[in-house]
Protein backbone atom coordinates (compact mmCIF):
# COMPACT_ATOMS: atom_id res chain seq x y z
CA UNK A 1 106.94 32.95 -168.33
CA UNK A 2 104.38 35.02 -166.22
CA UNK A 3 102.28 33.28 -163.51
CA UNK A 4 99.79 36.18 -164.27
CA UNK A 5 96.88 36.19 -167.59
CA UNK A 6 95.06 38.59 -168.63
CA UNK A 7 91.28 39.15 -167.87
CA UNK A 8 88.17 41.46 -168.66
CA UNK A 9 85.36 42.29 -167.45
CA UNK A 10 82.76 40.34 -169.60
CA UNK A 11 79.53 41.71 -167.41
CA UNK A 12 78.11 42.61 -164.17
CA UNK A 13 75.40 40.29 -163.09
CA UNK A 14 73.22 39.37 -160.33
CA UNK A 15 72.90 36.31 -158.48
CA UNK A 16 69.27 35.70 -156.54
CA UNK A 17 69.73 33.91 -153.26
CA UNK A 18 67.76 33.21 -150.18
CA UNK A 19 69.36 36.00 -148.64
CA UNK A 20 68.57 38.37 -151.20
CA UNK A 21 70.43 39.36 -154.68
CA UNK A 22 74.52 39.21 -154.96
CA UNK A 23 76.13 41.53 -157.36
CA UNK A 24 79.14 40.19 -158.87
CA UNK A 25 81.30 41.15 -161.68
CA UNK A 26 81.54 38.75 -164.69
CA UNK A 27 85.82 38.56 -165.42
CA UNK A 28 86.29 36.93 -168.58
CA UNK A 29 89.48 34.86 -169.90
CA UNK A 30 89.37 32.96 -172.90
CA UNK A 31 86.43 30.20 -172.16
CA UNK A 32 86.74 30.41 -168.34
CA UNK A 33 84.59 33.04 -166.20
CA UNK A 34 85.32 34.12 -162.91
CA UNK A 35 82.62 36.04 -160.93
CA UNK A 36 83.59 38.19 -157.65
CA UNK A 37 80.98 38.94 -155.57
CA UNK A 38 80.72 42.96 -154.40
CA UNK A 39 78.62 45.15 -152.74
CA UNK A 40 75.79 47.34 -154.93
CA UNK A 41 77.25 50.12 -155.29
CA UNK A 42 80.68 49.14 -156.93
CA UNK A 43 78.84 46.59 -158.95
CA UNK A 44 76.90 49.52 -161.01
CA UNK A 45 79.99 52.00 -160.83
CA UNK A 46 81.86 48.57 -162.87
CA UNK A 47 78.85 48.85 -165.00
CA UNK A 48 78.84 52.30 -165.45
CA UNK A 49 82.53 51.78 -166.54
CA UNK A 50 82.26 48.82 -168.28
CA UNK A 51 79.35 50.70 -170.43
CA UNK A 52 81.12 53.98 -170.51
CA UNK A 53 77.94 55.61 -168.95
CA UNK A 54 77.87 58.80 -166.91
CA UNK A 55 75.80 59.21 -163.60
CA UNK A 56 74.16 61.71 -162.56
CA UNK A 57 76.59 62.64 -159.43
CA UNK A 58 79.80 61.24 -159.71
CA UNK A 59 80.96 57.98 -157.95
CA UNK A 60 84.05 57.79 -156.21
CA UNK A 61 85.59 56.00 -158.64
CA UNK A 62 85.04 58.84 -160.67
CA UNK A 63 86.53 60.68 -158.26
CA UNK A 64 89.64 59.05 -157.80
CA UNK A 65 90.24 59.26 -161.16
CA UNK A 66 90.34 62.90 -161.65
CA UNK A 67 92.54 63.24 -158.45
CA UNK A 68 94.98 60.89 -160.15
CA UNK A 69 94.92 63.06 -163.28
CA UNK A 70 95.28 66.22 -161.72
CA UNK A 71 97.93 64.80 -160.42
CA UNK A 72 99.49 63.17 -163.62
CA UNK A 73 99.12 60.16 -161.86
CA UNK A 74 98.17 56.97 -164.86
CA UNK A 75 97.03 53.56 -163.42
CA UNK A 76 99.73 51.14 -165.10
CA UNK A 77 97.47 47.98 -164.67
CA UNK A 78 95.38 45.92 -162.10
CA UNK A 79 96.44 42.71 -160.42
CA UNK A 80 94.29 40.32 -159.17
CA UNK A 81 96.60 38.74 -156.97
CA UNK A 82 95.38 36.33 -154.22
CA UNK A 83 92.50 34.57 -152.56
CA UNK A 84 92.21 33.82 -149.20
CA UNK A 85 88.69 32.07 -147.62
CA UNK A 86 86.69 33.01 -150.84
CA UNK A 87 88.21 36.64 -150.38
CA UNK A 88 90.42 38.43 -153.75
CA UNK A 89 92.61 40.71 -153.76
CA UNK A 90 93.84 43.12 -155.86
CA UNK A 91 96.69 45.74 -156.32
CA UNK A 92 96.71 48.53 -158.89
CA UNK A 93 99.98 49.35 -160.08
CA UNK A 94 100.41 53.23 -160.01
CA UNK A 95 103.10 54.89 -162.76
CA UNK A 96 104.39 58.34 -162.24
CA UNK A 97 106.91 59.89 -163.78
CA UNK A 98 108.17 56.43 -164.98
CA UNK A 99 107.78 55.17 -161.50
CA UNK A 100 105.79 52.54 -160.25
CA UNK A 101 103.86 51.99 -157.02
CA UNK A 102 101.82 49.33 -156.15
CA UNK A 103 98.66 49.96 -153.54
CA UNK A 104 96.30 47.21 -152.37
CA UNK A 105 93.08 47.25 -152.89
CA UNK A 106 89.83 45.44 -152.98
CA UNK A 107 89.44 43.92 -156.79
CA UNK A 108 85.74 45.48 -156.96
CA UNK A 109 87.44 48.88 -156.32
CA UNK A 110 90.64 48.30 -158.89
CA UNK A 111 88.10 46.88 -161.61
CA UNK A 112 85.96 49.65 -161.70
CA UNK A 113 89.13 51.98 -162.24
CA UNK A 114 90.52 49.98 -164.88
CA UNK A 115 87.21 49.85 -167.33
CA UNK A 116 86.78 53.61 -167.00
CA UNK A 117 90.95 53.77 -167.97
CA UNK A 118 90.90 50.73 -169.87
CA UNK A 119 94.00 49.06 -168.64
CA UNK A 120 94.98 45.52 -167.93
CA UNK A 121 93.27 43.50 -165.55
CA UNK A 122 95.62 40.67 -164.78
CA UNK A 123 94.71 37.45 -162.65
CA UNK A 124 97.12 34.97 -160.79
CA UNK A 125 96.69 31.60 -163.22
CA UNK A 126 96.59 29.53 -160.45
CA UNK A 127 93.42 31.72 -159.02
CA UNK A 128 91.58 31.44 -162.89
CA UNK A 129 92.73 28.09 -162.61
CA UNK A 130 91.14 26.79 -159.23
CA UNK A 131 87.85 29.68 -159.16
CA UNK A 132 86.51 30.06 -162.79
CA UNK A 133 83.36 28.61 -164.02
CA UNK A 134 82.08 27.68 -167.27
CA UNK A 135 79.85 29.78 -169.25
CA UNK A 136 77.28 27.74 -168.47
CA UNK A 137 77.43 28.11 -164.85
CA UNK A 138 77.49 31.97 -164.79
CA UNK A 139 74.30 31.61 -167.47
CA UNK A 140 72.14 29.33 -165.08
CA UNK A 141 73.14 31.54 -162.10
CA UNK A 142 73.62 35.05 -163.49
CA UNK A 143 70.93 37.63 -164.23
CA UNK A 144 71.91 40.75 -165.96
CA UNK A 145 72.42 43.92 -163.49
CA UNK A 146 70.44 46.14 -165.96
CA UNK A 147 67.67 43.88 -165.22
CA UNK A 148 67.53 45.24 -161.39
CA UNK A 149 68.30 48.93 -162.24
């Protein structure tokens, strides 16, 4: 049995705090909700994925992309693997030529990849199990991104 679960991104949102707003993106499994906190920018490429919207100058998220098609490189799936003092992290698992690599990388970075691709985001149980919230929680504390833009 895997220790791993799949999860989606349900929504980007924005927290307001005393220090100012806090993107975060909205994962989503079954009736738990996990919210990582990321900087602006990767919180509206995720949207722009999550969306499938276009901007007017490509992110780099876009541009990794075409760099791994050129180079028939396909992004297998994206692990959300561990937390460490309120930190994730993330690998994407890289397939080429029916081999796989894995790379680390931060989860805002391997999210935004995976909604444009639309491949598996999977999350450590245990990390779902000990972080997520309830809908509730993300509702009283979560404005929409699209608000702010």
């Amino acid at each position: 049995m895997s220790d791993k679960k799949k999860i989606e991104l349900f929504d980007v949102g924005v927290a307001e705090t005393s220090g100012g707003i806090a993107p975060a993106l909205v994962l989503k499994s079954e009736d738990k909700f996990l919210p990582i906190y990321v900087g602006l920018s990767e919180a509206i490429s995720a949207n722009n994925g999550l969306k499938n919207e276009d901007s007017f100058r490509p992110f780099a998220h876009d541009i990794i992309l075409k760099f791994l098609d050129k180079n028939d490189v396909k992004i297998d799936k994206v692990i959300i693997d561990d937390l460490e003092e309120e930190i994730y992290f993330a690998q994407i698992v890289l397939r080429k030529n029916g081999e796989k690599t894995r790379i680390d990388a931060r989860p805002s970075d391997s999210i935004a990849l995976a909604v444009r691709k639309n491949v598996d985001i999977k999350i450590k149980k245990s990390i779902l199990k000990d972080s997520s919230k309830s809908g509730e929680e993300i509702k009283e504390k979560m404005n929409s991104l699209d608000n702010y833009l």
